[in-house]
Protein backbone atom coordinates (compact mmCIF):
# COMPACT_ATOMS: atom_id res chain seq x y z
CA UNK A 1 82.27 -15.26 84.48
CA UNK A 2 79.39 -15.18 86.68
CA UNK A 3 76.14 -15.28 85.71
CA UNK A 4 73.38 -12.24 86.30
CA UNK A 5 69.74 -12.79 86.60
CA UNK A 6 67.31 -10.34 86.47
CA UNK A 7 64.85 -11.13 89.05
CA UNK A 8 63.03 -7.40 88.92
CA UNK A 9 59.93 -6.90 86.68
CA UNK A 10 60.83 -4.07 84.31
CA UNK A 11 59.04 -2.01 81.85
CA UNK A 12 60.63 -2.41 77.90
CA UNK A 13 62.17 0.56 76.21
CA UNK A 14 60.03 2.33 73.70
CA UNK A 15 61.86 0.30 71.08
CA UNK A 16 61.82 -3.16 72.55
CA UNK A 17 58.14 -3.02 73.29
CA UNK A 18 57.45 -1.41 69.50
CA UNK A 19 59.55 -4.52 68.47
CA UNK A 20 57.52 -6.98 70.73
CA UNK A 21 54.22 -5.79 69.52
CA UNK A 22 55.32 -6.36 65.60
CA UNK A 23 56.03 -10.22 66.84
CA UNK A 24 53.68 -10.98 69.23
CA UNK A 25 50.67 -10.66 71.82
CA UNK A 26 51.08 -8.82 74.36
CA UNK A 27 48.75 -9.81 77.81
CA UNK A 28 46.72 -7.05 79.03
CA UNK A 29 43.83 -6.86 81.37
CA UNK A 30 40.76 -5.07 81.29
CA UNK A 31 38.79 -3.77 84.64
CA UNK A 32 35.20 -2.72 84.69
CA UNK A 33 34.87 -0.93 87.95
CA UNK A 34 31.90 -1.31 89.82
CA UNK A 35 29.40 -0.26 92.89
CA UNK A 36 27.20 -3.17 94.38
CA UNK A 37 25.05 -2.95 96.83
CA UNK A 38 24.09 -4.92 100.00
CA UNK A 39 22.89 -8.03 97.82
CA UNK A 40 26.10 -7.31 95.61
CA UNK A 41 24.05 -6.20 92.64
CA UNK A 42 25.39 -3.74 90.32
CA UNK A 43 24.30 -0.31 90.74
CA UNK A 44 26.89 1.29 89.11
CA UNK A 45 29.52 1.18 86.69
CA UNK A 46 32.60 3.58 86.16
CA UNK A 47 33.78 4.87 83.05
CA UNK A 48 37.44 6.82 82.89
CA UNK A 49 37.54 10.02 80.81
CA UNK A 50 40.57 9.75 78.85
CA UNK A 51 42.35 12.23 75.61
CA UNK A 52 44.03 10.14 72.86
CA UNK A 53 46.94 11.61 71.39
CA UNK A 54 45.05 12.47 68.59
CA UNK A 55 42.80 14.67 71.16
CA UNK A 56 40.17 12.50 70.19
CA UNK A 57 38.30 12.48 74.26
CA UNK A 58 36.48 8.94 74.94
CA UNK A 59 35.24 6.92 77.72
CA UNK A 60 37.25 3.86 78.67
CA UNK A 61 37.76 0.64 81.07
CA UNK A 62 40.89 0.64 83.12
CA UNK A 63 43.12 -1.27 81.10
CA UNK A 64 46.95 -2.04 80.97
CA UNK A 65 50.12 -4.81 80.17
CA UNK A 66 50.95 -7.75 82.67
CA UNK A 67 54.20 -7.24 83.04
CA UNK A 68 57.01 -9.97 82.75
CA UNK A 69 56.93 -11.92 86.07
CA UNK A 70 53.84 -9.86 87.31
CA UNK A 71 50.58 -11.99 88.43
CA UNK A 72 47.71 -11.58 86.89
CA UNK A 73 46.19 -10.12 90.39
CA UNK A 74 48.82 -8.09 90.79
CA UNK A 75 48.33 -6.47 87.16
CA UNK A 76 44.38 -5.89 88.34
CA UNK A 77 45.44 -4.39 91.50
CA UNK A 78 48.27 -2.58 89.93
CA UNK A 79 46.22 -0.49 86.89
CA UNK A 80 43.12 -0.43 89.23
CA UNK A 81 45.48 2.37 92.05
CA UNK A 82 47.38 3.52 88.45
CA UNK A 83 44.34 4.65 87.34
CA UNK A 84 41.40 5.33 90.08
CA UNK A 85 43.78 6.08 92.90
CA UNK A 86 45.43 4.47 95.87
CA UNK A 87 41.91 4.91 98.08
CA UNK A 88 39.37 3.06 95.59
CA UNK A 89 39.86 -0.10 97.70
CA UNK A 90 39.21 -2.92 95.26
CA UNK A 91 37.92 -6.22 95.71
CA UNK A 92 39.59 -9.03 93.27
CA UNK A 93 38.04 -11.93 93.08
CA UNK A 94 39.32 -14.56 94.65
CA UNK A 95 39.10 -16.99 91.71
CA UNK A 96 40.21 -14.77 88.69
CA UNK A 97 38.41 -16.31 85.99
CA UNK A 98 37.68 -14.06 83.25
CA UNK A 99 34.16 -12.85 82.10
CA UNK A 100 35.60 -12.67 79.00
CA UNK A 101 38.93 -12.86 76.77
CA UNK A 102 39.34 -10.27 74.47
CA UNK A 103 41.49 -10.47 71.40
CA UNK A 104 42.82 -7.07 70.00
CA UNK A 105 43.95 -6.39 66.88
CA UNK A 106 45.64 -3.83 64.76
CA UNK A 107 43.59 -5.01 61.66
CA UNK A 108 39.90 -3.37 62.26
CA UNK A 109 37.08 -6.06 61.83
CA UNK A 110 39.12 -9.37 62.68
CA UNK A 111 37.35 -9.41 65.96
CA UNK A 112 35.02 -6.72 68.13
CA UNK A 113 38.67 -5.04 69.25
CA UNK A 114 40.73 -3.30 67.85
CA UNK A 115 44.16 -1.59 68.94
CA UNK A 116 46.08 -0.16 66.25
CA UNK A 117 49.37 -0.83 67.76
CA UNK A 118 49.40 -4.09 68.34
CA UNK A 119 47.72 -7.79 68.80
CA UNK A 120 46.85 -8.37 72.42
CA UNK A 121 45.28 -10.54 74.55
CA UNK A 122 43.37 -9.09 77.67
CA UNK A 123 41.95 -10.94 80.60
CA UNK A 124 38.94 -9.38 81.69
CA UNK A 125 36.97 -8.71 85.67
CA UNK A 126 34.23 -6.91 86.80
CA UNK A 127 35.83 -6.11 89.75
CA UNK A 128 33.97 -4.26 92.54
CA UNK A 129 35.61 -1.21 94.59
CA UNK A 130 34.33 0.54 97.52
CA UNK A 131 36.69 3.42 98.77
CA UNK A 132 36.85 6.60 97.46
CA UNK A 133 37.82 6.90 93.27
CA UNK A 134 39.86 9.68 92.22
CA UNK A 135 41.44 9.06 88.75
CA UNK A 136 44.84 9.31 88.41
CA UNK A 137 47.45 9.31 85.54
CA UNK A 138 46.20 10.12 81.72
CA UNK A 139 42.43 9.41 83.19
CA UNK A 140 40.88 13.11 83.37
CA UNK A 141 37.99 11.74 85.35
CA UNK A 142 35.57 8.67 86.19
CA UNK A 143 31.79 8.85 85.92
CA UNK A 144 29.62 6.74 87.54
CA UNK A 145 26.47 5.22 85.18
CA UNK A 146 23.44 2.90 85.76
CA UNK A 147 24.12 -0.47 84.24
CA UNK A 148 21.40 0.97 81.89
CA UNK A 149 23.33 3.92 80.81
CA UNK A 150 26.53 2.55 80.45
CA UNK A 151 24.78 0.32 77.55
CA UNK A 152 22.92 3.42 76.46
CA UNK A 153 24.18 4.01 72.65
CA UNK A 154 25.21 7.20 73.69
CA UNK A 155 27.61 5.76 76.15
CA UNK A 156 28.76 2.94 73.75
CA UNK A 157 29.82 5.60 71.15
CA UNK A 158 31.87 7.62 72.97
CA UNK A 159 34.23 4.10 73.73
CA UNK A 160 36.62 2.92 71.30
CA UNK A 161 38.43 0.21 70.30
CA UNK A 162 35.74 -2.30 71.15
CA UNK A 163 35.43 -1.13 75.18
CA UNK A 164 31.85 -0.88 74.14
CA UNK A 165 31.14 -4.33 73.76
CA UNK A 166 33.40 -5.56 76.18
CA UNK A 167 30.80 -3.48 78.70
CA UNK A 168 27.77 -4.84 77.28
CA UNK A 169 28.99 -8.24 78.03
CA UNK A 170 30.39 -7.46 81.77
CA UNK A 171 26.56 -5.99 82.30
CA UNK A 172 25.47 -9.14 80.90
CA UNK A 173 27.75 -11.53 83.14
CA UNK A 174 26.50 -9.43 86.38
CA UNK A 175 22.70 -10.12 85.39
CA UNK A 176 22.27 -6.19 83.87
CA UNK A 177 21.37 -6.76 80.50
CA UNK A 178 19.05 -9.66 78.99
């Protein structure tokens, strides 16, 4: 009998993933996508458009699953083309450390986040982009906002699941908010 490996990242079926998320985290990360300027301040932040399958419409971060085998970079670069397109030309840090680690889970109130389907853990980068942003997949479109509208309570109400204050606390790691 010889043995097989699978060496090829792969996405889970609908059932092994529901079955994964009733036993453990799942790793996610979280992108805030911004514009700098010369001095690489923040002049802009962008916000995907997205409709919940409730039809519920809301503003979100890009945001997706590290797959198994996948580097975190690679997960970053991977849901920044998914969902901004292949031209938005982002610039990963070199040193991915975090601004922040966000726990998510499916009971409301445990923490800031909250994802009904599951308990995950998301890594989480302001990350820069400077090409052209055309959103792509279930995103119906990206606005650009000043770091002061993006924390405008008008902005932080149409986010759910705790994207709100994960953006108040990327504008305050870039120097945006006091």
């Amino acid at each position: 009998m010889s043995e097989m490996t699978e060496t090829t990242p792969a996405w889970l079926s609908p059932e092994q993933l529901e079955s994964v998320r009733a036993q453990m985290p799942v790793l996610y990360v979280d992108a805030v996508p911004v514009r700098v300027d010369e001095a690489g301040a923040v002049t802009h932040v962008g916000l995907l458009l997205r409709i919940g399958k409730d039809g519920t419409v809301s503003r979100a971060l890009v945001s997706g699953r590290v797959l198994h085998q996948e580097r975190v970079r690679d997960a970053l670069l991977r849901h920044l083309e998914k969902d901004l397109g292949p031209a938005a030309l982002p610039r990963v840090p070199a040193s991915l450390q975090p601004f922040a680690v966000a726990e998510y889970f499916p009971t409301q109130g445990v923490t800031p986040y909250h994802d009904p389907r599951q308990h995950a853990v998301s890594l989480a980068y302001v990350v820069p982009v400077a090409g052209d942003c055309r959103p792509r997949q279930d995103a119906l479109d990206l606005v650009w906002f000043t770091p002061e509208e993006a924390a405008s309570p008008m902005v932080q109400q149409e986010m759910t699941g705790g994207q709100g204050v994960l953006l108040k606390q990327a504008l305050a790691h870039v120097g945006c908010l006091p």
